[in-house]
Protein backbone atom coordinates (compact mmCIF):
# COMPACT_ATOMS: atom_id res chain seq x y z
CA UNK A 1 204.90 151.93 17.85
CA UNK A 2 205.71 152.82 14.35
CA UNK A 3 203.12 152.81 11.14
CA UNK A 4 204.60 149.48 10.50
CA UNK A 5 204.32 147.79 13.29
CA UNK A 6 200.33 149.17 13.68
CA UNK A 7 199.95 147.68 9.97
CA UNK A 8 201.37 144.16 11.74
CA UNK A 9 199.12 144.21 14.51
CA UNK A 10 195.76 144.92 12.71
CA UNK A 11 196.50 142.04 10.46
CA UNK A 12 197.23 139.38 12.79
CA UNK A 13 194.06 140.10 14.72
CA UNK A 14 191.61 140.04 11.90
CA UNK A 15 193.24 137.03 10.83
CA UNK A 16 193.12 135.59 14.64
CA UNK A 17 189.28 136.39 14.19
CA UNK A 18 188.58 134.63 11.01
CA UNK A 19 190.83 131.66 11.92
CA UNK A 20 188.76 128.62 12.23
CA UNK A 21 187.59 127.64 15.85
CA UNK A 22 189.44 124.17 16.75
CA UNK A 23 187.76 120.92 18.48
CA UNK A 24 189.02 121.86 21.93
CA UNK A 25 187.18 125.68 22.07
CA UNK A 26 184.35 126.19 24.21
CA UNK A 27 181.27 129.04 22.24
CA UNK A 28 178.96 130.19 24.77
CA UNK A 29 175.35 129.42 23.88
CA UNK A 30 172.50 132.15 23.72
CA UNK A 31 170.24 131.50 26.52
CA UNK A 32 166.70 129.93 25.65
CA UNK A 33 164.18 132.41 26.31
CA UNK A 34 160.62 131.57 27.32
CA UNK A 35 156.72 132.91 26.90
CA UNK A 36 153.63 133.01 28.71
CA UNK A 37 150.17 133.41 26.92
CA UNK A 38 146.73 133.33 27.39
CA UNK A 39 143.17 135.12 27.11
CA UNK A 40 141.25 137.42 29.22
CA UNK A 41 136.92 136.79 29.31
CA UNK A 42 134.98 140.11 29.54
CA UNK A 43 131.72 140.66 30.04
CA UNK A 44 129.76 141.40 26.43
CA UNK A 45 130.00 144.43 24.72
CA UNK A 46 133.58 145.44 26.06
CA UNK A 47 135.95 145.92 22.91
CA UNK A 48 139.02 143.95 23.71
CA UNK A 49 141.29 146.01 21.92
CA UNK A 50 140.96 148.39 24.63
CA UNK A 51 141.83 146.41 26.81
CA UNK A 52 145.95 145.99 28.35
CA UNK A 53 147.71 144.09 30.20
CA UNK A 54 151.03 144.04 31.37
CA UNK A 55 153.85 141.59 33.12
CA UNK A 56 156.24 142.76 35.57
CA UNK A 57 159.71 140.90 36.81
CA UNK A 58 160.59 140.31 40.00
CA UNK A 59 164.08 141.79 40.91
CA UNK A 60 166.35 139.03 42.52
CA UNK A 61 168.09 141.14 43.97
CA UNK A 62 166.12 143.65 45.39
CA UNK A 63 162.32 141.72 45.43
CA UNK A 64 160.87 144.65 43.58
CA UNK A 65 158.93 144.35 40.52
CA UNK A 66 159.56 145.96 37.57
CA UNK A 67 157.20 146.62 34.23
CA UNK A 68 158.62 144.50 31.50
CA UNK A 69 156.15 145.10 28.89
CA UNK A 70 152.93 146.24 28.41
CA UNK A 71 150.66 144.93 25.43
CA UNK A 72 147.05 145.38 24.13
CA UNK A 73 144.32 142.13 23.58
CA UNK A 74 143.36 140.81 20.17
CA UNK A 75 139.83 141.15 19.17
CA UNK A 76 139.74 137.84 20.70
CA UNK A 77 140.94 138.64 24.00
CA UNK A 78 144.41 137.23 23.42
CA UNK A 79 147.58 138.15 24.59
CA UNK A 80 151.25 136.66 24.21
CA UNK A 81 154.48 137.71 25.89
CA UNK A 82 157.52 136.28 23.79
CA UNK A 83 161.27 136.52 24.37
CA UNK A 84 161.45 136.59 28.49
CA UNK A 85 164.14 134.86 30.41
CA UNK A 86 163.78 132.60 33.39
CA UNK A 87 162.28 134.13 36.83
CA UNK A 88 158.89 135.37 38.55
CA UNK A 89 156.36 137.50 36.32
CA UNK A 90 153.30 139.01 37.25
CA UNK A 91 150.67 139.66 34.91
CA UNK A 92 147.62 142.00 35.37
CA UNK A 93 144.70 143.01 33.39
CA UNK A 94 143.86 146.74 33.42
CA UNK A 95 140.53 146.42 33.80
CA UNK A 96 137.55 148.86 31.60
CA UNK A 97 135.20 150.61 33.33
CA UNK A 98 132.71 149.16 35.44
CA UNK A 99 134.21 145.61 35.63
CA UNK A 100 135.72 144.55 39.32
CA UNK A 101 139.57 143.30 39.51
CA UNK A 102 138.36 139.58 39.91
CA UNK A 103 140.88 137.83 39.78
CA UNK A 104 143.01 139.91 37.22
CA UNK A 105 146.20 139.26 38.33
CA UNK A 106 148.11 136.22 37.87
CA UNK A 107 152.03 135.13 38.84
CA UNK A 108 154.01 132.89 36.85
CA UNK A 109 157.52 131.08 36.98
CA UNK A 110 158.69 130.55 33.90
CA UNK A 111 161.85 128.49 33.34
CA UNK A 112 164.47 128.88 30.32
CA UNK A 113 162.92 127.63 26.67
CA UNK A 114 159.59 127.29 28.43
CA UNK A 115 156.29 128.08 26.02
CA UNK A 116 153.75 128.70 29.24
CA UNK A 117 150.12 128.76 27.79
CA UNK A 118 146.50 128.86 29.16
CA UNK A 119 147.29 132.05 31.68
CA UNK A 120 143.30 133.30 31.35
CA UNK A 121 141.79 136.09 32.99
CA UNK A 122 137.88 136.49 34.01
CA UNK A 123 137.04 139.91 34.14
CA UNK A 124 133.21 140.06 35.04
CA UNK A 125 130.79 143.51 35.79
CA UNK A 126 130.92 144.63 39.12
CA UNK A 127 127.68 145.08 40.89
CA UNK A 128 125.99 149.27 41.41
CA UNK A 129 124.60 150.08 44.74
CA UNK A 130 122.38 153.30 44.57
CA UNK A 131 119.89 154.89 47.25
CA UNK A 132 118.72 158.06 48.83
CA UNK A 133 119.66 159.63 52.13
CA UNK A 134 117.19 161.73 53.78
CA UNK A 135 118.34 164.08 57.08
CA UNK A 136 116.38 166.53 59.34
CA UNK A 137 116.48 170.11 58.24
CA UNK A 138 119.59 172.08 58.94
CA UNK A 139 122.00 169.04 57.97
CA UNK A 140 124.14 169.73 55.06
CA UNK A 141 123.42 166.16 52.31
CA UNK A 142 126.99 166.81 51.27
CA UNK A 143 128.57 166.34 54.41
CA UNK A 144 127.11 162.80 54.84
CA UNK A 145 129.23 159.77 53.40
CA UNK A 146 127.55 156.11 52.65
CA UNK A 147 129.80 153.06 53.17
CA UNK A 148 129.31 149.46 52.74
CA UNK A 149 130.70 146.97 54.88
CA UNK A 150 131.86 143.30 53.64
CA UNK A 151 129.92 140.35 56.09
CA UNK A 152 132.29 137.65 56.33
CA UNK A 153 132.44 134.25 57.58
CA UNK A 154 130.42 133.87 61.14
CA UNK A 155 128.05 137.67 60.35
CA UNK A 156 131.56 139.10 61.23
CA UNK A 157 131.12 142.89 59.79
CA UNK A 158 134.52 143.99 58.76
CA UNK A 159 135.45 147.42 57.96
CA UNK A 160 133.82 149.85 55.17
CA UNK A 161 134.83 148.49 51.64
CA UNK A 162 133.91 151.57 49.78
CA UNK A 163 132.72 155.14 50.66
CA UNK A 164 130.59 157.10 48.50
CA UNK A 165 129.63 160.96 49.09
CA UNK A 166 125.92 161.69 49.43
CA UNK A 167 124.87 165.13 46.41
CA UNK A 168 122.96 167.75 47.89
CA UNK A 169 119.68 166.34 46.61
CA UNK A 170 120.22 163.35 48.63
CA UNK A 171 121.23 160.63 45.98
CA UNK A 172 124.38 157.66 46.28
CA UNK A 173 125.51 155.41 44.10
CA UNK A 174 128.83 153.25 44.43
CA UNK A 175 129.84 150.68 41.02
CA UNK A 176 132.23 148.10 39.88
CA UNK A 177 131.36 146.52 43.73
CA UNK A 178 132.78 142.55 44.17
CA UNK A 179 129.70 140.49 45.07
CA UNK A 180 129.02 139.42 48.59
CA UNK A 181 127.03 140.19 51.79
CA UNK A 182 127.22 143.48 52.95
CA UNK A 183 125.84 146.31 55.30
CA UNK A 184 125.38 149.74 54.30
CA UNK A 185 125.88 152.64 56.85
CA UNK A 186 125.91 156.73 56.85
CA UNK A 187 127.27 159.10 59.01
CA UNK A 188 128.65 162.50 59.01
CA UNK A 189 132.14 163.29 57.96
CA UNK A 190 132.41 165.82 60.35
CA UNK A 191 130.58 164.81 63.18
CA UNK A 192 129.75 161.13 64.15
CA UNK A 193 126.34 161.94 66.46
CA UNK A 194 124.62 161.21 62.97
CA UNK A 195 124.64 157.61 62.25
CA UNK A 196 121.83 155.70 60.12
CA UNK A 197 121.98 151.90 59.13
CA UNK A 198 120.06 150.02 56.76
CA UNK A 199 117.37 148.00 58.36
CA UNK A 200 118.71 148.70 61.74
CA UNK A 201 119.67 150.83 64.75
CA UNK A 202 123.96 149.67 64.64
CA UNK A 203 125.93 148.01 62.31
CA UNK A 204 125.47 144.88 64.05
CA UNK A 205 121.86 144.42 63.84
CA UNK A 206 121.86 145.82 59.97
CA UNK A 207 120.41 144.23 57.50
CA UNK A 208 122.49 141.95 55.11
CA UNK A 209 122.43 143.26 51.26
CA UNK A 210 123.26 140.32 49.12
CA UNK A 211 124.64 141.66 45.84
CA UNK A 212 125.62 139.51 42.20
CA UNK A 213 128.01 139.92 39.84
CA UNK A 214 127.03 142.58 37.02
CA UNK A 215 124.12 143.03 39.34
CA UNK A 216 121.76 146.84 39.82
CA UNK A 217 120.49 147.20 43.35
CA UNK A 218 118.60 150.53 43.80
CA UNK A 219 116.53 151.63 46.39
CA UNK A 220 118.94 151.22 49.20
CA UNK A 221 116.91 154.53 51.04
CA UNK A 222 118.52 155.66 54.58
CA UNK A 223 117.18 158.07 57.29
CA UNK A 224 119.70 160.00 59.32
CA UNK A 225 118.91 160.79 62.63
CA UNK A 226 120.77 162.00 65.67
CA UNK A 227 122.14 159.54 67.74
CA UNK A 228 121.44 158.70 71.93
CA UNK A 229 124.79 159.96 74.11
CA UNK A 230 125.33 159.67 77.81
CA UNK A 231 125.75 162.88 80.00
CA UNK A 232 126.29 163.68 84.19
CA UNK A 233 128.76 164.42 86.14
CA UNK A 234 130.77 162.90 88.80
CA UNK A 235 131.82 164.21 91.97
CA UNK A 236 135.84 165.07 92.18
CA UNK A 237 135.99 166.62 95.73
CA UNK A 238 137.31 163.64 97.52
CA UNK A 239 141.00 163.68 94.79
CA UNK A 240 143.02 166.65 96.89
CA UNK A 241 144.79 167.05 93.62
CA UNK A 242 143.61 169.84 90.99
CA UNK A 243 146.09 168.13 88.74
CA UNK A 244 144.61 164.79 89.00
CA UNK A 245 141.19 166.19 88.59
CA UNK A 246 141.97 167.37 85.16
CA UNK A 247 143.05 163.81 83.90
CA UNK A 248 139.74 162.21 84.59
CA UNK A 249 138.31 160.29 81.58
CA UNK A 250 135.34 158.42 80.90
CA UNK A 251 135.18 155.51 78.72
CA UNK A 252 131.86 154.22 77.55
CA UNK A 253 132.20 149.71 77.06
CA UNK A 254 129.64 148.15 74.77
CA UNK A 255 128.61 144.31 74.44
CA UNK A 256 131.06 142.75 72.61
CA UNK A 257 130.65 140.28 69.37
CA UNK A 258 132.07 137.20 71.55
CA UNK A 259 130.94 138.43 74.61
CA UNK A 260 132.22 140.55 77.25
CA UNK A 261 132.51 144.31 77.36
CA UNK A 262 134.93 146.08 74.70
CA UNK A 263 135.93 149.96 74.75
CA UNK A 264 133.62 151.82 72.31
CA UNK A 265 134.32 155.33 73.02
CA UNK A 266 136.12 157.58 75.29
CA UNK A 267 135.70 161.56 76.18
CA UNK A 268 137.32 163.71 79.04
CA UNK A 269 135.66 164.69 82.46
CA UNK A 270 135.45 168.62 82.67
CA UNK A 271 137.34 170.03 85.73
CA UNK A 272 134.04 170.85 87.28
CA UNK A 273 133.26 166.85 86.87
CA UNK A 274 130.51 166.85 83.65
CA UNK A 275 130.74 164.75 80.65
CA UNK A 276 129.04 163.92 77.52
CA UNK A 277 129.58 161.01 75.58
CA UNK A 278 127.96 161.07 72.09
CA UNK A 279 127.71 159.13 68.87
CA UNK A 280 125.72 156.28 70.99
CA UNK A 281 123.17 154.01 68.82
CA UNK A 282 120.31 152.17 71.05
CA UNK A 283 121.42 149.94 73.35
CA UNK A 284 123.05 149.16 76.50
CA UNK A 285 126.71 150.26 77.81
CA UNK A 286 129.05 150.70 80.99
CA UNK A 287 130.61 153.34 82.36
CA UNK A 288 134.24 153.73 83.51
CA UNK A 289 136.73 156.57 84.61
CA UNK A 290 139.96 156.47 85.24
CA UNK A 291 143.32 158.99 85.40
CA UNK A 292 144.33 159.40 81.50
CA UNK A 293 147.63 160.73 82.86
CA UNK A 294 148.83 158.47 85.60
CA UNK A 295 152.96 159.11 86.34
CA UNK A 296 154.93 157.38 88.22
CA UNK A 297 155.52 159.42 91.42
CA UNK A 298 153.87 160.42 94.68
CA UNK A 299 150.89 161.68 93.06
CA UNK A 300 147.83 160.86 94.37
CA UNK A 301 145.36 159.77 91.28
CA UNK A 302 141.90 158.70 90.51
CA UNK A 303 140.69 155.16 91.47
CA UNK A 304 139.78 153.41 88.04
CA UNK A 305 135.79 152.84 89.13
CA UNK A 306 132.90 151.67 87.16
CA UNK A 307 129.18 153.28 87.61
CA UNK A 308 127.96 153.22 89.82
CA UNK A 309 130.66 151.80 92.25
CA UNK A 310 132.23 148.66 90.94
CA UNK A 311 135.68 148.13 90.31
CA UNK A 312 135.40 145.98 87.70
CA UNK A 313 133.25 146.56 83.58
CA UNK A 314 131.66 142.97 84.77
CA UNK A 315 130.25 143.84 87.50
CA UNK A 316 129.23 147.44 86.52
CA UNK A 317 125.65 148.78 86.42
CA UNK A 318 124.09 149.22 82.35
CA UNK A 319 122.90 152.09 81.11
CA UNK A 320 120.33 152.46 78.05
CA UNK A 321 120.37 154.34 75.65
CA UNK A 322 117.86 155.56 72.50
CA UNK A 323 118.42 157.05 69.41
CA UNK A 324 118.05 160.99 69.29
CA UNK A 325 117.77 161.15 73.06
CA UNK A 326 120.58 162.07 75.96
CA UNK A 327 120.42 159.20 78.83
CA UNK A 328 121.22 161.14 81.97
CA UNK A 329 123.42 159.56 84.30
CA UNK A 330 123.36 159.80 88.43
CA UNK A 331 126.20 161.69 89.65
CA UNK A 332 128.23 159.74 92.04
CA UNK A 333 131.60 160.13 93.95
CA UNK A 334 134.69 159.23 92.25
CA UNK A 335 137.29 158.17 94.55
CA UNK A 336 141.10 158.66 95.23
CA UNK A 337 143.30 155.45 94.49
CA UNK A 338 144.33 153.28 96.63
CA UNK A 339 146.76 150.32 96.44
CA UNK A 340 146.54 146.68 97.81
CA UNK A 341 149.38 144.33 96.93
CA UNK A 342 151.06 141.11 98.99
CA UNK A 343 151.82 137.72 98.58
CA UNK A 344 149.81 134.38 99.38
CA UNK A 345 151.75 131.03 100.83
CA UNK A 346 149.94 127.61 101.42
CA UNK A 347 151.00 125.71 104.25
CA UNK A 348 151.28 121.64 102.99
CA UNK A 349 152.44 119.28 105.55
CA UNK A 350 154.12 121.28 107.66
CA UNK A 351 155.65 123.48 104.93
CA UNK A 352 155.18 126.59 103.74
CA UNK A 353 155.78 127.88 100.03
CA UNK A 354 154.61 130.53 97.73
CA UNK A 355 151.03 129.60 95.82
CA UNK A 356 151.57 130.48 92.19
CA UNK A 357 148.36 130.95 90.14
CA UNK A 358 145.69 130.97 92.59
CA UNK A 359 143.05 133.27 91.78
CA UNK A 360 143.00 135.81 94.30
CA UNK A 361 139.29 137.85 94.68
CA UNK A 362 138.63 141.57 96.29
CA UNK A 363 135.23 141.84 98.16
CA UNK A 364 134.52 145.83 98.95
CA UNK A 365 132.34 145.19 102.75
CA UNK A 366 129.60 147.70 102.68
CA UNK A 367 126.27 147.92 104.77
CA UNK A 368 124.27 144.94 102.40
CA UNK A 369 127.04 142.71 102.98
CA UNK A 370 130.02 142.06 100.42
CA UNK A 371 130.42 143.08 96.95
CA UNK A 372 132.55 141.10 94.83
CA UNK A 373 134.23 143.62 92.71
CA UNK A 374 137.94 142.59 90.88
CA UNK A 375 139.90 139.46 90.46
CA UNK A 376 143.49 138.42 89.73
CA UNK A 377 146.02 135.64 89.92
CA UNK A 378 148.85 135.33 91.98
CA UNK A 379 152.61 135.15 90.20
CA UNK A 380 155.10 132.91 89.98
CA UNK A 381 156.51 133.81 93.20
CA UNK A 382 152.59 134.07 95.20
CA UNK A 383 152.53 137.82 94.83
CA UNK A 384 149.47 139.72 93.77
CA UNK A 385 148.25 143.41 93.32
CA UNK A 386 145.29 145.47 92.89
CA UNK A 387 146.17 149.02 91.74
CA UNK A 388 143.85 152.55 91.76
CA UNK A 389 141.54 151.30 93.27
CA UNK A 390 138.73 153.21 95.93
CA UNK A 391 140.15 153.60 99.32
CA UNK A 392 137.94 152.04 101.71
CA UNK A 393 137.11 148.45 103.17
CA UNK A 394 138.07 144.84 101.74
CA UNK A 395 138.17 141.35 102.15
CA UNK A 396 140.42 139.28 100.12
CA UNK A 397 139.74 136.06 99.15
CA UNK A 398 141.56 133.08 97.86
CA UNK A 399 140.56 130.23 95.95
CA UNK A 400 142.22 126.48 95.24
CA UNK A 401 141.49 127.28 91.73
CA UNK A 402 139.28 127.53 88.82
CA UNK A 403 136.58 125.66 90.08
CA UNK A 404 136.70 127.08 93.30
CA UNK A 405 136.46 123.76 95.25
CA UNK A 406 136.87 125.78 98.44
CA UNK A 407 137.86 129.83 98.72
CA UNK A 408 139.52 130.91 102.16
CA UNK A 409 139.35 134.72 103.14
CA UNK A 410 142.45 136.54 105.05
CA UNK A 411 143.69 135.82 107.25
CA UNK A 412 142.21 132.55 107.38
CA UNK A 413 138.40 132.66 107.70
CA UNK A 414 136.16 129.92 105.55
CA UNK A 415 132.87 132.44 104.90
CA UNK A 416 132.77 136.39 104.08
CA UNK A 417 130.71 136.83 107.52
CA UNK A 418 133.98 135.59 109.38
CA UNK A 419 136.75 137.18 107.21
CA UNK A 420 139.02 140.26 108.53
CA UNK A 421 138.40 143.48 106.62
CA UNK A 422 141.83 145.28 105.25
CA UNK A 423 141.14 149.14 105.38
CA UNK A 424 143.13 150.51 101.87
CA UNK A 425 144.07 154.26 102.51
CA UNK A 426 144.69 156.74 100.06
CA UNK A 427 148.42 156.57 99.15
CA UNK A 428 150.87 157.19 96.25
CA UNK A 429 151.41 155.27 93.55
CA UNK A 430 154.86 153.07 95.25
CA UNK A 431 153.32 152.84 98.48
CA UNK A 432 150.90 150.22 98.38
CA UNK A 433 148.81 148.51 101.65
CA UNK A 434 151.01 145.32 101.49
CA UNK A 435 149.97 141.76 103.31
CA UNK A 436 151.23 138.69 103.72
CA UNK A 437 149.25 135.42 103.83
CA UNK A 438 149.41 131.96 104.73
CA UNK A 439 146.70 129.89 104.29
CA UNK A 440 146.10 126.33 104.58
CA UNK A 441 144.02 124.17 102.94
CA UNK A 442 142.51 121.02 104.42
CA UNK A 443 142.32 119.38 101.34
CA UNK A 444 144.57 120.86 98.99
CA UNK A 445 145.66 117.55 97.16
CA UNK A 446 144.60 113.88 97.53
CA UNK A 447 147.09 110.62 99.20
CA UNK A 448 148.60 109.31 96.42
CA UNK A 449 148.48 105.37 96.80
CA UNK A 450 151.55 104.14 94.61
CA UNK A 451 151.06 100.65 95.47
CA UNK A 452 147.61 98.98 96.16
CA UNK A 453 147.51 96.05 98.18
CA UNK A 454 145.45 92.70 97.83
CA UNK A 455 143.72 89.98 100.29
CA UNK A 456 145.29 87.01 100.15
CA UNK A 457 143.86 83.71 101.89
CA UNK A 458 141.77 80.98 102.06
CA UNK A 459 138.24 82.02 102.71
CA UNK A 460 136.96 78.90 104.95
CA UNK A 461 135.95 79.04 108.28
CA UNK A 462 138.80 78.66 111.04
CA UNK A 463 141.64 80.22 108.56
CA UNK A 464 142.28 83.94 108.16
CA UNK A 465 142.38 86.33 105.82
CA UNK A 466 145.20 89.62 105.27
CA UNK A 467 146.66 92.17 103.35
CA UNK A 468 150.44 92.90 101.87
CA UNK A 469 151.40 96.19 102.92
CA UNK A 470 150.42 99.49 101.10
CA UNK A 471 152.70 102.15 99.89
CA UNK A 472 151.93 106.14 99.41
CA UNK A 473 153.88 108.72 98.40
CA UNK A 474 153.94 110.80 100.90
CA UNK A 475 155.16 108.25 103.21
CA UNK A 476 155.44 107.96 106.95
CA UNK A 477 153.31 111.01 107.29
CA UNK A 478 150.48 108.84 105.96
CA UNK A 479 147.83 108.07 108.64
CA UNK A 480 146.69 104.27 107.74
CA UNK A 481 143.25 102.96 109.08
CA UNK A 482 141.63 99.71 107.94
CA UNK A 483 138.13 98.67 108.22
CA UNK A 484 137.01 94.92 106.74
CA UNK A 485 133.24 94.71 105.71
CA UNK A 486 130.64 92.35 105.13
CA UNK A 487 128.56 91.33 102.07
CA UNK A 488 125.27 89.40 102.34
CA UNK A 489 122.50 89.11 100.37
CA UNK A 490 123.49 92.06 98.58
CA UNK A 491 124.10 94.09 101.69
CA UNK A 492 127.21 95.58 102.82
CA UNK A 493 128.17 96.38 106.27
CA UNK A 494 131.10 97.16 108.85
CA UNK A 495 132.89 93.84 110.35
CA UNK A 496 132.99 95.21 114.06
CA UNK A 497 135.99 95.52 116.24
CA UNK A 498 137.59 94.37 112.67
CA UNK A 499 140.11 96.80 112.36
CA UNK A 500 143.89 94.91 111.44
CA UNK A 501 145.69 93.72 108.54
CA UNK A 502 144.28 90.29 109.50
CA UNK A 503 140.98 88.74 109.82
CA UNK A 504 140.36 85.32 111.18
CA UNK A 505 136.96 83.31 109.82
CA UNK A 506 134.40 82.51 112.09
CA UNK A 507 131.21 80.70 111.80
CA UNK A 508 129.13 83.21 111.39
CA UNK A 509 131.07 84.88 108.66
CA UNK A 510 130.10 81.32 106.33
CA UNK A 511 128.28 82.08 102.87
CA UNK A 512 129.08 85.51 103.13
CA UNK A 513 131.92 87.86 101.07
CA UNK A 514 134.19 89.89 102.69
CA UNK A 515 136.95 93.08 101.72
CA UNK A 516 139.10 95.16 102.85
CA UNK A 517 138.69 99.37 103.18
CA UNK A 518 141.34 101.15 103.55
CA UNK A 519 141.76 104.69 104.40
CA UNK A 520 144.78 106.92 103.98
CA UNK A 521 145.14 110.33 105.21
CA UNK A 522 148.01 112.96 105.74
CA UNK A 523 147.84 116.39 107.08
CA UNK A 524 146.86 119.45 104.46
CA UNK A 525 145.48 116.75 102.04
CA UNK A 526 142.67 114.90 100.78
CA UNK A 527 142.09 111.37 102.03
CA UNK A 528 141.81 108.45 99.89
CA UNK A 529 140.18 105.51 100.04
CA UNK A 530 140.87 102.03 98.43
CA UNK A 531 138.82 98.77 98.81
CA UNK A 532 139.89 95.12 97.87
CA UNK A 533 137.93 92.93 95.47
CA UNK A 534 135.46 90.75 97.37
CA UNK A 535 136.54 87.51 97.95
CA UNK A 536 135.10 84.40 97.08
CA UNK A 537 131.70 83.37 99.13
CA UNK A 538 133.49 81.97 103.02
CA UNK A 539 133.41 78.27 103.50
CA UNK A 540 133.19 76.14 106.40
């Protein structure tokens, strides 16, 4: 391109850019941009101006929020963000010492052109918690820690909200706290045999500490003490297995909040068969051990057993325990496991299937009779199993269901006296004692009646009286019997030698009502019984 032709060029497009726009061009508008404003309360005395806040964007793309701006308050606490497109903001206060984060965060949606106002901010005090801690001599003040605990809806202690360090003369002090209920504690950081609670011997029977906004509670004093533990040892000779002697671990169950037992802590069983379990407050617990390091092979392991010699935490003996003293626990034997699995079948008219869901009860038979020690529930396909458990002697039981109308023992005995006891030898872990049992129920469901029939007849002496026919659904294995009856004078009694579908009037049937009973019965169920409306008062 010559000098010319550049000359050309650069004239034509500055006059292409100063040319007026015509009626059918399309200019593309600036965007309307928005604002958000609004004031932030603090407490007296704090100088606004000190005060920032800022507002972040929310990526669309990537979710993540990003700082937009960042601006100071007025002397009147008032803020304004000016010039921000459409999406998600959040705003938060940075909040001056010894105020609590109450609320000091807001999110906004903002649309194009829109002037959002009224976005305030309350920004009270926070509440200061101060005490003393005082410890027997030898403990090192610095080492201890004091923590408060939020109480929630229900007394429901939740975990430590803030942790302050105790100074070595003994002093706490925690600030800027929300208010609420809460429960202070202080233990050792290095070593949790040193509890203390405020107003009480655990966390759960603390007292409550109600604290205000902008509130000063001092005075919050604690003693440290050592705590209560649980020591013995059990006796391993009975597991053949040095290996499986070594995975032995005890595990210490407290009450739980709703009830029940719930793990609380958990130490290992030296090889020679002593434990200690510390960091206990006063109360009661459970014992359990069990193989920590079961595998899945021939190895023969430790039976999971409770003390003193339960199988299951429910049924386990409790132990109590004080503050500053070790409870010493009887030794007693801990077992090798053994295995019991099989499947259960209910015979109903005739025919046999698997009994899904039926709770399924081990008994251990020793010399004061039987001791009712696990329970499970059958699968889908009747099959059941108890694993590790102590070799020895058993009865299983089986009931109908929860409410244990009726339990049945195998093979197929109706009391514990009666039942069969199934010796469970030590074995490896894939070679359970396996049985199989059928078991029959006399009443396992009731006759249903699907139709329900009616007297029909004149009730006059010299006619006769009878029935339509009934149907059941389990029919022609139904068992039918009828029975008419007799009310006078408010009495009811048996019409004998009355026993058919039809009744014929006599005289000395006159003034008195009369119905039908029917009874229906099939094998393996429950009989039922119907009975007809009285009829009208028998005429002659």
């Amino acid at each position: 391109m010559t000098v010319r032709h550049l000359y050309v060029a650069v004239v034509l497009s500055v006059v292409a850019l100063l040319a007026p726009v015509g009626a059918g061009a399309v200019v593309a508008a600036e965007p309307a941009t928005a604002s958000v404003a609004g004031k932030v309360v603090l407490p007296e005395g704090v100088d606004a101006t000190t005060v920032t806040i800022s507002i972040a964007r929310r990526d669309e793309a990537t979710g993540m929020l990003l700082r937009h701006a960042l601006a100071s308050l007025t002397a009147e606490g008032t803020y304004a963000f000016p010039g921000l497109t459409a999406g998600e903001y959040r705003l938060f206060v940075r909040q001056p010492a010894g105020t609590i984060a109450n609320g000091a965060t807001r999110v906004v949606t903002l649309v194009d052109g829109e002037e959002r106002t009224g976005v305030d901010f309350d920004v009270p005090l926070g509440a200061a918690l101060s005490g003393t801690v005082a410890a027997p001599a030898g403990i090192d003040l610095r080492h201890l820690s004091v923590s408060i605990h939020v109480v929630g809806p229900g007394g429901a202690v939740g975990d430590a909200r803030a942790t302050a360090d105790v100074t070595s003369d003994g002093t706490w002090s925690l600030t800027q706290q929300f208010p609420g209920t809460y429960r202070i504690s202080v233990a050792h950081r290095d070593d949790a045999t040193w509890p203390a609670f405020l107003g009480g011997s655990g966390l759960a029977n603390a007292r409550n500490m109600v604290v205000t906004a902008g509130g000063a509670v001092a005075g919050l004093d604690l003693t440290v003490k050592r705590s209560g533990a649980l020591v013995g040892r059990v006796d391993l000779s009975s597991i053949p297995e040095e290996e499986s002697r070594r995975c032995v671990t005890v595990t210490v169950y407290a009450p739980g909040v709703k009830g029940g037992w719930v793990r609380a802590k958990e130490a290992k069983v030296a090889e020679d068969g002593s434990y200690a379990v510390r960091g206990l407050h006063t109360g009661s617990y459970r014992l359990g051990f069990a193989d920590s390091c079961v595998v899945f092979g021939p190895r023969v392991t430790a039976a999971t057993q409770f003390y003193p010699d339960a199988l299951a935490v429910d049924v386990a003996a409790s132990l109590k325990v004080s503050d500053g003293a070790d409870r010493v626990v009887p030794s007693f034997k801990l077992a090798p496991a053994g295995h019991l699995a099989g499947s259960l079948y209910v015979s109903e008219l005739g025919a046999k299937s698997p009994a899904s869901g039926r709770l399924v009860t081990l008994y251990r038979k020793d010399s004061q009779g039987a001791l009712h020690l696990a329970e499970t529930r059958t699968d889908k396909t009747g099959s059941y199993r108890f694993d590790f458990i102590p070799a020895g002697e058993y009865v299983v039981g089986f009931a109908r269901g929860d409410k244990r109308l009726r339990e049945v023992y195998h093979p197929s005995a109706l009391t514990l006296a009666k039942a069969r006891t199934v010796t469970v030898p030590v074995g490896p872990r894939y070679d359970p004692l396996s049985l199989g049992t059928t078991v029959t129920w006399r009443r396992d469901a009731k006759v249903v009646m699907t139709y329900a029939p009616y007297v029909y007849g004149k009730a006059r002496v010299g006619r006769a009286l009878r029935i339509d026919h009934a149907s059941y659904a389990q029919g022609a294995e139904v068992t039918v019997r009828h029975q008419w009856q007799l009310r006078r004078h408010g009495k009811v009694r048996n019409i004998t030698g009355a026993t058919a579908k039809r009744l014929a009037l006599k005289p000395r049937h006159a003034g008195a009502r009369v119905r039908l009973r029917i009874i229906a019965t099939a094998r393996g169920h429950e009989r039922h019984v119907h009975r007809t409306k009285w009829s009208a008062p028998v005429r002659r």
